[in-house]
C-alpha atoms as a PDB file:
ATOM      1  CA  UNK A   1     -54.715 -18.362  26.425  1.00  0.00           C
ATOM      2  CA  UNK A   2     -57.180 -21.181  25.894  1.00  0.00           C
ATOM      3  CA  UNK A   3     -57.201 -25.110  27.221  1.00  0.00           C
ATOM      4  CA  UNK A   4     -58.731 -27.667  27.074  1.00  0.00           C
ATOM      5  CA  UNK A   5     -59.745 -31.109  29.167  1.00  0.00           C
ATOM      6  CA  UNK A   6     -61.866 -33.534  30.020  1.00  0.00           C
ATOM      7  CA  UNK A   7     -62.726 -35.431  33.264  1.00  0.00           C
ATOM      8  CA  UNK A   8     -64.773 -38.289  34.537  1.00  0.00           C
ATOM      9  CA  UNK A   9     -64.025 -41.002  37.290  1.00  0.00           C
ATOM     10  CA  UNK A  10     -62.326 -44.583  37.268  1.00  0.00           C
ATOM     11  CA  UNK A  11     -62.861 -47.347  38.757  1.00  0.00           C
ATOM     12  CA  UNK A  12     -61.657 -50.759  38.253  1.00  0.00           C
ATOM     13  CA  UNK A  13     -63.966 -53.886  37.696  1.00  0.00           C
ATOM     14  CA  UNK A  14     -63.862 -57.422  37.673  1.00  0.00           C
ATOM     15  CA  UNK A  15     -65.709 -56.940  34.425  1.00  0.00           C
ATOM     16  CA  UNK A  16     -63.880 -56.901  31.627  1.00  0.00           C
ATOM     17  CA  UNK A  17     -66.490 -54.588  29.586  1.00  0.00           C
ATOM     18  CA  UNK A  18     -67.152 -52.237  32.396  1.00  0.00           C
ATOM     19  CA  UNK A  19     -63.290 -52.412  33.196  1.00  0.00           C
ATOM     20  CA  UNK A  20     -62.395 -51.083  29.562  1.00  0.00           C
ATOM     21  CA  UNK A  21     -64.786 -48.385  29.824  1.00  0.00           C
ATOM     22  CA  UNK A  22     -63.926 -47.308  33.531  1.00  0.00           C
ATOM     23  CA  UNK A  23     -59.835 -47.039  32.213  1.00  0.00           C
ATOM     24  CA  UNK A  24     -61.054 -45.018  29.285  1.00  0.00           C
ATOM     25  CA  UNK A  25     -62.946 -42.531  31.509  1.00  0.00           C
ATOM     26  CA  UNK A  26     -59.568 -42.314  33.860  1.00  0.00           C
ATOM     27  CA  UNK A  27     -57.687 -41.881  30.623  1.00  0.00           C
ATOM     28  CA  UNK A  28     -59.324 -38.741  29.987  1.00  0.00           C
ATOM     29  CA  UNK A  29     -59.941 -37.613  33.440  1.00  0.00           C
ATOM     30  CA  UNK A  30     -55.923 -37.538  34.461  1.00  0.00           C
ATOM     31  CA  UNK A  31     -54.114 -37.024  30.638  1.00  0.00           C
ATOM     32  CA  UNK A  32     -56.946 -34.531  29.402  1.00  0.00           C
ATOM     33  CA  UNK A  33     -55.510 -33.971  26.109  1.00  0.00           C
ATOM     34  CA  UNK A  34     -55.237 -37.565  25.448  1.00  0.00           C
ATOM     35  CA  UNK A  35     -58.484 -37.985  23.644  1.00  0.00           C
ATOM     36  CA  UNK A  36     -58.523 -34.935  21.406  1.00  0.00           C
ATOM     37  CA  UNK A  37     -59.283 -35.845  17.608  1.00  0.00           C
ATOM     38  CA  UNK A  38     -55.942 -36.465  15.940  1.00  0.00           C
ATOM     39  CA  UNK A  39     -56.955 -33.770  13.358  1.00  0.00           C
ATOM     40  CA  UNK A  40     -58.525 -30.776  15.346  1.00  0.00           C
ATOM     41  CA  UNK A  41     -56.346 -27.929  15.519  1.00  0.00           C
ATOM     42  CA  UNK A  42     -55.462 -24.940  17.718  1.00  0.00           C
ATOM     43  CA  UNK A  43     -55.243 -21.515  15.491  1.00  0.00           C
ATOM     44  CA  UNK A  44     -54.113 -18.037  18.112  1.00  0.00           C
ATOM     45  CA  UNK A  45     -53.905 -14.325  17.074  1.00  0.00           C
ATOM     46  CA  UNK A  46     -50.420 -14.641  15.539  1.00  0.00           C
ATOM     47  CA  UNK A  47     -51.647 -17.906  13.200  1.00  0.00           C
ATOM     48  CA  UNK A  48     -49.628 -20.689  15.104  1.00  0.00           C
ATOM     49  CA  UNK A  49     -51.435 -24.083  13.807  1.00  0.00           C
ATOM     50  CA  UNK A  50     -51.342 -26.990  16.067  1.00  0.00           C
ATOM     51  CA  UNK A  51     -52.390 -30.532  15.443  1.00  0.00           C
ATOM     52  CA  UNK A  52     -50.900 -33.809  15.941  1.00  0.00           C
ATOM     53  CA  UNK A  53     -50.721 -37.307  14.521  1.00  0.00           C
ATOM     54  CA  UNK A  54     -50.741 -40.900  15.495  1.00  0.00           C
ATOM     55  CA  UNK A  55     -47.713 -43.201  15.649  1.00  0.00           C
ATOM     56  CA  UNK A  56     -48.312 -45.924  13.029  1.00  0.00           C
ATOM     57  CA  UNK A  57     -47.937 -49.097  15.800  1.00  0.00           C
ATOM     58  CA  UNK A  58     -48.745 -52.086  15.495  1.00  0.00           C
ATOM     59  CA  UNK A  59     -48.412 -55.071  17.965  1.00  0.00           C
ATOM     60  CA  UNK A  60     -46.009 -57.307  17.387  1.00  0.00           C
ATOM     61  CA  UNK A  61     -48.030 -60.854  15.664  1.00  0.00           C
ATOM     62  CA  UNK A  62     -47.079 -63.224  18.380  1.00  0.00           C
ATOM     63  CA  UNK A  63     -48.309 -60.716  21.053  1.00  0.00           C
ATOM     64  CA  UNK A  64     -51.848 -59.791  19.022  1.00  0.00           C
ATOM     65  CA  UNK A  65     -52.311 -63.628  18.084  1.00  0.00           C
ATOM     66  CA  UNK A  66     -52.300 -64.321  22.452  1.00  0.00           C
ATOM     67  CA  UNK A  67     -54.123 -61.099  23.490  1.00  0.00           C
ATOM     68  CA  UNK A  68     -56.727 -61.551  21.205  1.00  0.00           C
ATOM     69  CA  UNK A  69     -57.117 -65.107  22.686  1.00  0.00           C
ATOM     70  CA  UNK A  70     -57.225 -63.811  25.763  1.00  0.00           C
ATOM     71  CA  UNK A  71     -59.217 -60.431  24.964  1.00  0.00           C
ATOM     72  CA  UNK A  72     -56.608 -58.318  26.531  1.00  0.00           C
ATOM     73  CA  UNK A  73     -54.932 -56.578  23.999  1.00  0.00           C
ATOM     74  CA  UNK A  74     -52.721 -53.620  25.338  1.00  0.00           C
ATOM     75  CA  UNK A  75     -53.726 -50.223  24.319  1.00  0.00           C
ATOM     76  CA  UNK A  76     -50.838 -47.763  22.650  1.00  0.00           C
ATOM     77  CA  UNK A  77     -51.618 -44.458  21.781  1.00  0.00           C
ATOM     78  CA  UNK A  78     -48.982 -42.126  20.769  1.00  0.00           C
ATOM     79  CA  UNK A  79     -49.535 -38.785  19.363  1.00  0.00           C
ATOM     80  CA  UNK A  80     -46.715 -36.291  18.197  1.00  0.00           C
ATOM     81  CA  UNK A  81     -46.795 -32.774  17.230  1.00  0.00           C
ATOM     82  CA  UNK A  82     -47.586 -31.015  13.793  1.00  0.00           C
ATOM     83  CA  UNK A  83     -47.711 -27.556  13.893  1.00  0.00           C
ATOM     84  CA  UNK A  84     -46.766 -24.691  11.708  1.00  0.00           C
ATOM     85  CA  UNK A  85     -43.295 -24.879  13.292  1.00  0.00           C
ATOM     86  CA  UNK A  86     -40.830 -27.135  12.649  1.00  0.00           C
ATOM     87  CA  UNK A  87     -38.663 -26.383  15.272  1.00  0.00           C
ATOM     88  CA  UNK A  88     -41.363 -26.869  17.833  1.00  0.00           C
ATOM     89  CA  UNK A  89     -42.045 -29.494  16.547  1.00  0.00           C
ATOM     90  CA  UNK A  90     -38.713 -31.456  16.957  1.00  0.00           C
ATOM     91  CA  UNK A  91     -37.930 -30.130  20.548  1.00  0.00           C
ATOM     92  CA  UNK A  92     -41.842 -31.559  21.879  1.00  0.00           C
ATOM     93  CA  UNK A  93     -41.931 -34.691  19.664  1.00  0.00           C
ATOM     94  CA  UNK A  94     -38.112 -35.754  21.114  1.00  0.00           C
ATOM     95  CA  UNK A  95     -39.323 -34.984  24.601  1.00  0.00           C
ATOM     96  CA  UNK A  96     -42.678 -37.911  23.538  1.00  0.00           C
ATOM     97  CA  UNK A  97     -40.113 -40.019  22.468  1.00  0.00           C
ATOM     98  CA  UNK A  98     -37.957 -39.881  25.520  1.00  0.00           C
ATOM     99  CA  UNK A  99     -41.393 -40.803  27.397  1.00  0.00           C
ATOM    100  CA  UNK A 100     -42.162 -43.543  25.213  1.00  0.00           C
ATOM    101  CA  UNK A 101     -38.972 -45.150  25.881  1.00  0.00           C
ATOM    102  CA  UNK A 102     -38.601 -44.558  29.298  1.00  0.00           C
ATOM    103  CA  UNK A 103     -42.631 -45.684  29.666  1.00  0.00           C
ATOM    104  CA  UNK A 104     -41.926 -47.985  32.723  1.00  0.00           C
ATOM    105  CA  UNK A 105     -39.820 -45.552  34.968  1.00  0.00           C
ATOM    106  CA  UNK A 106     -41.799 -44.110  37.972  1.00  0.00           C
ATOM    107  CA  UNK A 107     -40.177 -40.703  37.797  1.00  0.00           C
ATOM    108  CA  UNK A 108     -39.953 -38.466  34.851  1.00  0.00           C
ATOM    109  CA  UNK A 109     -38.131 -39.644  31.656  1.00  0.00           C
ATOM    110  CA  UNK A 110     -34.428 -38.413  31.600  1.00  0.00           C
ATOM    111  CA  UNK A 111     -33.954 -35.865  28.739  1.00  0.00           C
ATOM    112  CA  UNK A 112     -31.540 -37.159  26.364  1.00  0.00           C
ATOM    113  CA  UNK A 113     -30.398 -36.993  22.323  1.00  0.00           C
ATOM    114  CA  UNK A 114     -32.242 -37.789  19.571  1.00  0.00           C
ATOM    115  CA  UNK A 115     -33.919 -41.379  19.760  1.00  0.00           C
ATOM    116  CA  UNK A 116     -34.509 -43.566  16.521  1.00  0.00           C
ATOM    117  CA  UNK A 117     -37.935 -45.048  14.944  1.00  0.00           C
ATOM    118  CA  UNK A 118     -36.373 -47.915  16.035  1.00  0.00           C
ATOM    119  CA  UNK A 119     -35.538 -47.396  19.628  1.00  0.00           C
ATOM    120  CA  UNK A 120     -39.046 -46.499  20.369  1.00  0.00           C
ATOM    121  CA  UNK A 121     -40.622 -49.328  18.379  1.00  0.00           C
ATOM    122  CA  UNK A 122     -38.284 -51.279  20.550  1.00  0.00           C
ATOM    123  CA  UNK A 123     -39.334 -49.695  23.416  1.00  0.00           C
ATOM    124  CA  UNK A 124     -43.116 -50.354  23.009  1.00  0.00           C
ATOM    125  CA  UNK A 125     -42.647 -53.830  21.684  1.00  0.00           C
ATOM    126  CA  UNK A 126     -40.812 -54.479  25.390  1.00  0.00           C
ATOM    127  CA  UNK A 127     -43.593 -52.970  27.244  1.00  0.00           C
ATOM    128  CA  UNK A 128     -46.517 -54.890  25.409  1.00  0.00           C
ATOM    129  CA  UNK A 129     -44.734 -58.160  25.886  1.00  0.00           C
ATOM    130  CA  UNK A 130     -43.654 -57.439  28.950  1.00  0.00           C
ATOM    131  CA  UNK A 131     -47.613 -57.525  29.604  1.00  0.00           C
ATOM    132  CA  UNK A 132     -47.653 -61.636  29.462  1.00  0.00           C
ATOM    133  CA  UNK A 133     -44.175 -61.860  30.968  1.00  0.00           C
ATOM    134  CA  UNK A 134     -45.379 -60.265  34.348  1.00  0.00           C
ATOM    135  CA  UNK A 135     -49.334 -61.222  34.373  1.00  0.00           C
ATOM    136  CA  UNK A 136     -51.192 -64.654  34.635  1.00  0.00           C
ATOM    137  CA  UNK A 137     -52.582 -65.850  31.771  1.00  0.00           C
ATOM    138  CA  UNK A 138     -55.976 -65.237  33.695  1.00  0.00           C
ATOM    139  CA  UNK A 139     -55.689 -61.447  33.818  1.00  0.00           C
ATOM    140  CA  UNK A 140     -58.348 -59.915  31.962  1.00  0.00           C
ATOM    141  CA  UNK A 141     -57.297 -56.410  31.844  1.00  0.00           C
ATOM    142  CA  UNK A 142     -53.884 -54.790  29.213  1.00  0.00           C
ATOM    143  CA  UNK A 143     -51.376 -52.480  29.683  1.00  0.00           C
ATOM    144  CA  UNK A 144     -52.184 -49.043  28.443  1.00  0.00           C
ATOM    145  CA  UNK A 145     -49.857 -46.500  27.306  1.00  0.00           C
ATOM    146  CA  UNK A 146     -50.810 -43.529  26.218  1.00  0.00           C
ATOM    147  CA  UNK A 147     -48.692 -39.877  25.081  1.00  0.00           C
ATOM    148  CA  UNK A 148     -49.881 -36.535  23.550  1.00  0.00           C
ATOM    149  CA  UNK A 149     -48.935 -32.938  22.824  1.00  0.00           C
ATOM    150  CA  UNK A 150     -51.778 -30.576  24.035  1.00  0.00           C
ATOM    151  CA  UNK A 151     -51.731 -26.871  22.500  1.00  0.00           C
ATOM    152  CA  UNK A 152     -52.498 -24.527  25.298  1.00  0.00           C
ATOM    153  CA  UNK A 153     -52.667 -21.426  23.649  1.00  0.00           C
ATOM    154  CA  UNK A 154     -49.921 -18.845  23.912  1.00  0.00           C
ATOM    155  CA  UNK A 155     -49.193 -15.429  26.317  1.00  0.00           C
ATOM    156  CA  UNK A 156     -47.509 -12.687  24.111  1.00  0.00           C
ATOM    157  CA  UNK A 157     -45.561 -14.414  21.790  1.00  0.00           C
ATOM    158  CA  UNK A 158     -45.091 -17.325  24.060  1.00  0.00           C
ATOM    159  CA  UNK A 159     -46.075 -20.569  22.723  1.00  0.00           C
ATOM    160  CA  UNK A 160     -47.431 -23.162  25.493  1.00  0.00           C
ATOM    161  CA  UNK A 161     -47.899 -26.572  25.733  1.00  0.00           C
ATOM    162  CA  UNK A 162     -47.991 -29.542  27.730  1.00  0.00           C
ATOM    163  CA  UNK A 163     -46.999 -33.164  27.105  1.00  0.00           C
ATOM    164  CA  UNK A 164     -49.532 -35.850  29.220  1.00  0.00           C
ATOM    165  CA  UNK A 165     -49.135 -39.437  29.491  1.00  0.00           C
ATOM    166  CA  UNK A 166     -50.578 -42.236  31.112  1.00  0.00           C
ATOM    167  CA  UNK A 167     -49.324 -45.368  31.867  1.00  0.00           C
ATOM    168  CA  UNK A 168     -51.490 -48.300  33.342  1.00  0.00           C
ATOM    169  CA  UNK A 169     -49.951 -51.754  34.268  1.00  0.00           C
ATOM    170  CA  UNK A 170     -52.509 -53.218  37.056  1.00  0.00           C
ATOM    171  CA  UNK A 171     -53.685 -52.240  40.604  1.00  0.00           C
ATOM    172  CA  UNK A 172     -55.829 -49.655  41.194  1.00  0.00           C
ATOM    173  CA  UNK A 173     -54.900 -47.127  38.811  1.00  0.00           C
ATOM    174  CA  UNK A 174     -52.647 -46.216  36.327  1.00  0.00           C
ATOM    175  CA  UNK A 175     -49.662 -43.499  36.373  1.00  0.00           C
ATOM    176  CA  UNK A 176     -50.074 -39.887  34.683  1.00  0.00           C
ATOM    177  CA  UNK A 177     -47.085 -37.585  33.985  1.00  0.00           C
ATOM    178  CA  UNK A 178     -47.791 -34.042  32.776  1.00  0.00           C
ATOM    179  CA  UNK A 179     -45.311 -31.960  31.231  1.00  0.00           C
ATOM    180  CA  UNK A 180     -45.342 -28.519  30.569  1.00  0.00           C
ATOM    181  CA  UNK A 181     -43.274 -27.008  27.559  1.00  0.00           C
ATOM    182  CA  UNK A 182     -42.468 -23.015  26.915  1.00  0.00           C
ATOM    183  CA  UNK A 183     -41.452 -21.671  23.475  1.00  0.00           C
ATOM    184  CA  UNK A 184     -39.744 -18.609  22.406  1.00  0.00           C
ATOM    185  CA  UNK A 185     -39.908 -17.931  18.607  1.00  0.00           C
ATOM    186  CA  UNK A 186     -37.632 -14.953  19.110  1.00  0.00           C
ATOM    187  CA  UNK A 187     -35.126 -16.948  19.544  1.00  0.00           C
ATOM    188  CA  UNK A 188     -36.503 -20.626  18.529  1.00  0.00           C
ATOM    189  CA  UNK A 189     -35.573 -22.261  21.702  1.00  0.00           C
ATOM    190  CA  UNK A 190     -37.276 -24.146  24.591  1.00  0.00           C
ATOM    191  CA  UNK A 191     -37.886 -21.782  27.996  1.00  0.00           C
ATOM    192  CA  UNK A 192     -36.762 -23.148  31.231  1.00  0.00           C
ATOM    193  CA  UNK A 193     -37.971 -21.992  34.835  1.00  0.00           C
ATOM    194  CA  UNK A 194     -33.681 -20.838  34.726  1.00  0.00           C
ATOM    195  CA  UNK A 195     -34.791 -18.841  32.090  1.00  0.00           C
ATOM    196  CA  UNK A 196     -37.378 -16.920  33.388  1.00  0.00           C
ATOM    197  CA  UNK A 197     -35.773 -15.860  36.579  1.00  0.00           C
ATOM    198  CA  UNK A 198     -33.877 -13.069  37.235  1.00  0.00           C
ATOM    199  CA  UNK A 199     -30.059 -13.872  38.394  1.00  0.00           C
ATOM    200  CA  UNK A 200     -30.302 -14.698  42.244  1.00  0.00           C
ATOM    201  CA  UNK A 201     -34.008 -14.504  42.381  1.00  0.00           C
ATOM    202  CA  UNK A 202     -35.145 -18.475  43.073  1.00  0.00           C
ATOM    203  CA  UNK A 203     -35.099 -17.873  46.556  1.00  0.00           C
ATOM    204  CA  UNK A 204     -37.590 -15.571  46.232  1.00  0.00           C
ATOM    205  CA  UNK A 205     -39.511 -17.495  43.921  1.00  0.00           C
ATOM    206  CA  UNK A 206     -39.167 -20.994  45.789  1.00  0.00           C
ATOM    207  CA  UNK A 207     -40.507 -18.210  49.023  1.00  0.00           C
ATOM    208  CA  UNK A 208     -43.646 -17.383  46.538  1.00  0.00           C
ATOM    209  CA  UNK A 209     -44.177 -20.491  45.369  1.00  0.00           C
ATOM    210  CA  UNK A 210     -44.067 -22.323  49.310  1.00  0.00           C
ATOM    211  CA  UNK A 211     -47.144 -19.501  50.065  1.00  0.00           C
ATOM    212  CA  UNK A 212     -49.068 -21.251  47.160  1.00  0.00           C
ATOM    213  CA  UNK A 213     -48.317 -23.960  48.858  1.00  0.00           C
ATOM    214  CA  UNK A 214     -49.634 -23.532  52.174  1.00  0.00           C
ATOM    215  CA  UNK A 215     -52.669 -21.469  50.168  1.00  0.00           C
ATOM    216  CA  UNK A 216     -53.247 -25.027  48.524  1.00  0.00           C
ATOM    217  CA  UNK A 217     -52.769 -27.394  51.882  1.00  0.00           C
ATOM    218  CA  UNK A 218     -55.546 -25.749  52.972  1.00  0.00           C
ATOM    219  CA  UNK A 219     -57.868 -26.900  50.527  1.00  0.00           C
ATOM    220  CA  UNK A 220     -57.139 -30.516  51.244  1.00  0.00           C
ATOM    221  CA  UNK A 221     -55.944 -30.378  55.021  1.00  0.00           C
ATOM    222  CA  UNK A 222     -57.178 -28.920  58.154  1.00  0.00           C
ATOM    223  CA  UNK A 223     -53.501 -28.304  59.525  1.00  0.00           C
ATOM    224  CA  UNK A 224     -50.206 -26.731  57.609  1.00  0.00           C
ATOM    225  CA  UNK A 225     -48.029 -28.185  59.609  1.00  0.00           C
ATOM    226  CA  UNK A 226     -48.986 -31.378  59.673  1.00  0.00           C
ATOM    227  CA  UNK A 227     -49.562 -31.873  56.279  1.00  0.00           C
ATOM    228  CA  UNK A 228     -46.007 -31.124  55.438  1.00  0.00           C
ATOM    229  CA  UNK A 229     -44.648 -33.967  57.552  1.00  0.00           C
ATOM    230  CA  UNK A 230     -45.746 -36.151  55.360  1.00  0.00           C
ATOM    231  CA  UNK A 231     -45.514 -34.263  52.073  1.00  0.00           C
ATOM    232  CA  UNK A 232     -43.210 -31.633  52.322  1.00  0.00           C
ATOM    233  CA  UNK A 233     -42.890 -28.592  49.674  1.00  0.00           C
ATOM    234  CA  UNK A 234     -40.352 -29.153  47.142  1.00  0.00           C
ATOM    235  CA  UNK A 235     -39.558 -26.461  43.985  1.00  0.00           C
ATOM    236  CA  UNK A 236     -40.484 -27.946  40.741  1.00  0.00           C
ATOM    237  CA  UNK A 237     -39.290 -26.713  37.546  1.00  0.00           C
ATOM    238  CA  UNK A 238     -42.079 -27.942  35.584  1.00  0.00           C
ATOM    239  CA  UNK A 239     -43.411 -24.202  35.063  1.00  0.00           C
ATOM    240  CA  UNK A 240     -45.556 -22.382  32.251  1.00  0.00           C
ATOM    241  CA  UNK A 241     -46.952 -18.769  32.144  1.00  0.00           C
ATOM    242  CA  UNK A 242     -51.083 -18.077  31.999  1.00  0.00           C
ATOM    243  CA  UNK A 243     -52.463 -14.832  31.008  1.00  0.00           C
ATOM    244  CA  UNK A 244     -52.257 -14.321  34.966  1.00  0.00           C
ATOM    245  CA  UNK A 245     -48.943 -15.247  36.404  1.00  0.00           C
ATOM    246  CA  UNK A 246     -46.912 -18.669  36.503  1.00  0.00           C
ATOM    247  CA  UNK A 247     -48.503 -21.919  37.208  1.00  0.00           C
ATOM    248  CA  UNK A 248     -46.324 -24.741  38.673  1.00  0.00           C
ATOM    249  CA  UNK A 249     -47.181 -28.287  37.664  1.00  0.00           C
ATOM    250  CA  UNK A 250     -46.459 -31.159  40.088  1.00  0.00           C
ATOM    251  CA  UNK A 251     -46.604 -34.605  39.306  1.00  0.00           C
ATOM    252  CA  UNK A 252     -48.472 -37.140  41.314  1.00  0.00           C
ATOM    253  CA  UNK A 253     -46.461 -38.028  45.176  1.00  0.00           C
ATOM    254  CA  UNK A 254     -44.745 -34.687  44.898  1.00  0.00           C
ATOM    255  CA  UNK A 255     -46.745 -32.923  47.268  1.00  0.00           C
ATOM    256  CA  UNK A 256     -49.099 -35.255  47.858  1.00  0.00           C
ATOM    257  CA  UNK A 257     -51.085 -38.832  48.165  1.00  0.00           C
ATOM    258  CA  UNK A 258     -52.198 -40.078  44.825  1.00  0.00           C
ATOM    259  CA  UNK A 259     -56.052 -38.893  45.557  1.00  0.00           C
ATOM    260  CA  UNK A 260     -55.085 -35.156  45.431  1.00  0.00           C
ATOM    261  CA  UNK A 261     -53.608 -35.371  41.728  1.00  0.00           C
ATOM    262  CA  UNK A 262     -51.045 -33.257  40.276  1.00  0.00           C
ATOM    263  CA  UNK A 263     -51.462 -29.924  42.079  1.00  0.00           C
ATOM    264  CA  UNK A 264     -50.831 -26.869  40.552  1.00  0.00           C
ATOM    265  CA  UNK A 265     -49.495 -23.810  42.331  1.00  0.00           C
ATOM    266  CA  UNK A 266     -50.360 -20.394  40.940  1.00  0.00           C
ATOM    267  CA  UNK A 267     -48.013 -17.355  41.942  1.00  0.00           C
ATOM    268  CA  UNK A 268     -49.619 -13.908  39.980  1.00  0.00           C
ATOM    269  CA  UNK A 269     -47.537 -11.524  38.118  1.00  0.00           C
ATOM    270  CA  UNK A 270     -47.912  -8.864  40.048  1.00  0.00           C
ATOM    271  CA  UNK A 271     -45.719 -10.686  43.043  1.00  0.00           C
ATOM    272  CA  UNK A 272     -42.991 -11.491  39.884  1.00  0.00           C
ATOM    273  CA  UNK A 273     -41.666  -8.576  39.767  1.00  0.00           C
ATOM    274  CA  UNK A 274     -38.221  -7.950  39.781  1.00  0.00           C
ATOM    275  CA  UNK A 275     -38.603 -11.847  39.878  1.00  0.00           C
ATOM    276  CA  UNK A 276     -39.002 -12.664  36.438  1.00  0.00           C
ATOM    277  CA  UNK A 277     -37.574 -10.953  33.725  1.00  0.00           C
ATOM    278  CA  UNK A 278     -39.552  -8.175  32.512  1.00  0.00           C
ATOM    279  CA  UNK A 279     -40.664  -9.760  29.128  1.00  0.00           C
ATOM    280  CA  UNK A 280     -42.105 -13.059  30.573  1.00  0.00           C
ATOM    281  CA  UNK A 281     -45.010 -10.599  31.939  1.00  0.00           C
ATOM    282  CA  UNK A 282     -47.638  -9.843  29.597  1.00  0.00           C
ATOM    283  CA  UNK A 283     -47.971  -6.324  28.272  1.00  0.00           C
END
């Protein structure tokens, strides 16, 4: 299993030069994938070829013709999926689209049918204009939104990826979302944490995963206890296996403040037994 990211620092700055190049750095700090070259691809073992491709967007003419008065154009940056297999393919880039259109909701997009072309262009044009709706024409910094597929490699015949997505709208910082996304060709279907576990066996798992938990805390807190006053543990779905047991993704506030990112809690396969079903664990 391979990955791949990138990280730097952010800052924001009255400076509209130094501002632009602070967000960029963010950008690829907290979305990773975000800036990988529209044409590289991903080849594993079995010959699975990844790559994606750039929604054709344009602002809408009354929005360009004030932004570029104002030198605050908002940034879009959509990517879909292009791989080798279709059906992939239409599972992750409906999942982009559901993010796209549900851009301006704090929590995760809902998952729900098949969105038009039009719906999403519909759903960017809002969020650009809503840009000069909400700001004073003195602002000097854009909206940015920002979605991509990231190939992460594959365990067995597993394929694995993860959707990131980045959505800035003033303050401090912007708001990343990271997805991750399990495929089965066997079967040609989309894996779910449901999936993976054995009939009656989250308890166990949501026991496991609370350890990694309290193994993480530590890292970032002197007391347990204390910690989880504040941010208590929660079970999140958003799962994907590594060529050394599951990792669990959580999204920013989950588990805690916004300085601690989106933590990721690692249970190894040799604790999944009799957990997960035997052919989620590597051979």
């Amino acid at each position: 299993m391979h990955t791949t990211t990138q990280t730097d620092d952010k800052s924001i700055s009255a400076d509209l030069f130094s501002m632009k190049v602070s967000q960029r750095r963010s950008i690829a700090m907290l979305t990773g994938s975000l800036l990988l070259s529209a044409v590289s691809m991903s080849v594993n073992a079995g010959s699975f070829i990844s790559s994606t491709e750039y929604l054709p967007y344009q602002l809408p003419s009354n929005i360009q013709e004030t932004c570029d008065k104002r030198d605050n154009c908002p940034e879009i940056e959509v990517k879909y999926l292009k791989s080798s297999q279709n059906w992939i393919d239409e599972i992750a880039n409906a999942r982009i689209d559901n993010l796209v259109v549900n851009s301006q909701m704090t929590e995760s997009a809902p998952i729900k049918g098949k969105i038009s072309e039009k719906e999403v262009k519909d759903a960017l044009d809002s969020f650009v204009s809503s840009q000069f709706q909400d700001m004073p024409d003195d602002v000097s910094w854009g909206y940015n939104l920002m979605v991509a597929p990231n190939y992460l490699g594959h365990v067995d015949d597993f394929e694995l990826f993860e959707i990131s997505s980045y959505v800035y709208t003033g303050g401090a910082h912007g708001m990343p979302y990271s997805e991750y996304l399990v495929f089965d060709p066997s079967t040609k279907k989309q894996v779910t944490l449901d999936d993976m576990l054995i009939s009656g066996k989250k308890p166990r798992l949501e026991a496991l995963a609370y350890d990694a938990y309290k193994t993480w805390v530590k890292t970032v807190a002197e007391d347990v206890s204390s910690y989880e006053k504040n941010w208590p543990f929660t079970l999140s779905d958003n799962v994907t296996l590594t060529d050394t047991g599951v990792s669990i993704r959580y999204q920013h506030y989950s588990i805690g403040p916004y300085a601690y990112g989106m933590p990721i809690l690692n249970i190894p396969y040799n604790k999944l037994d009799k957990v997960i079903k035997p052919h989620f664990i590597p051979k």
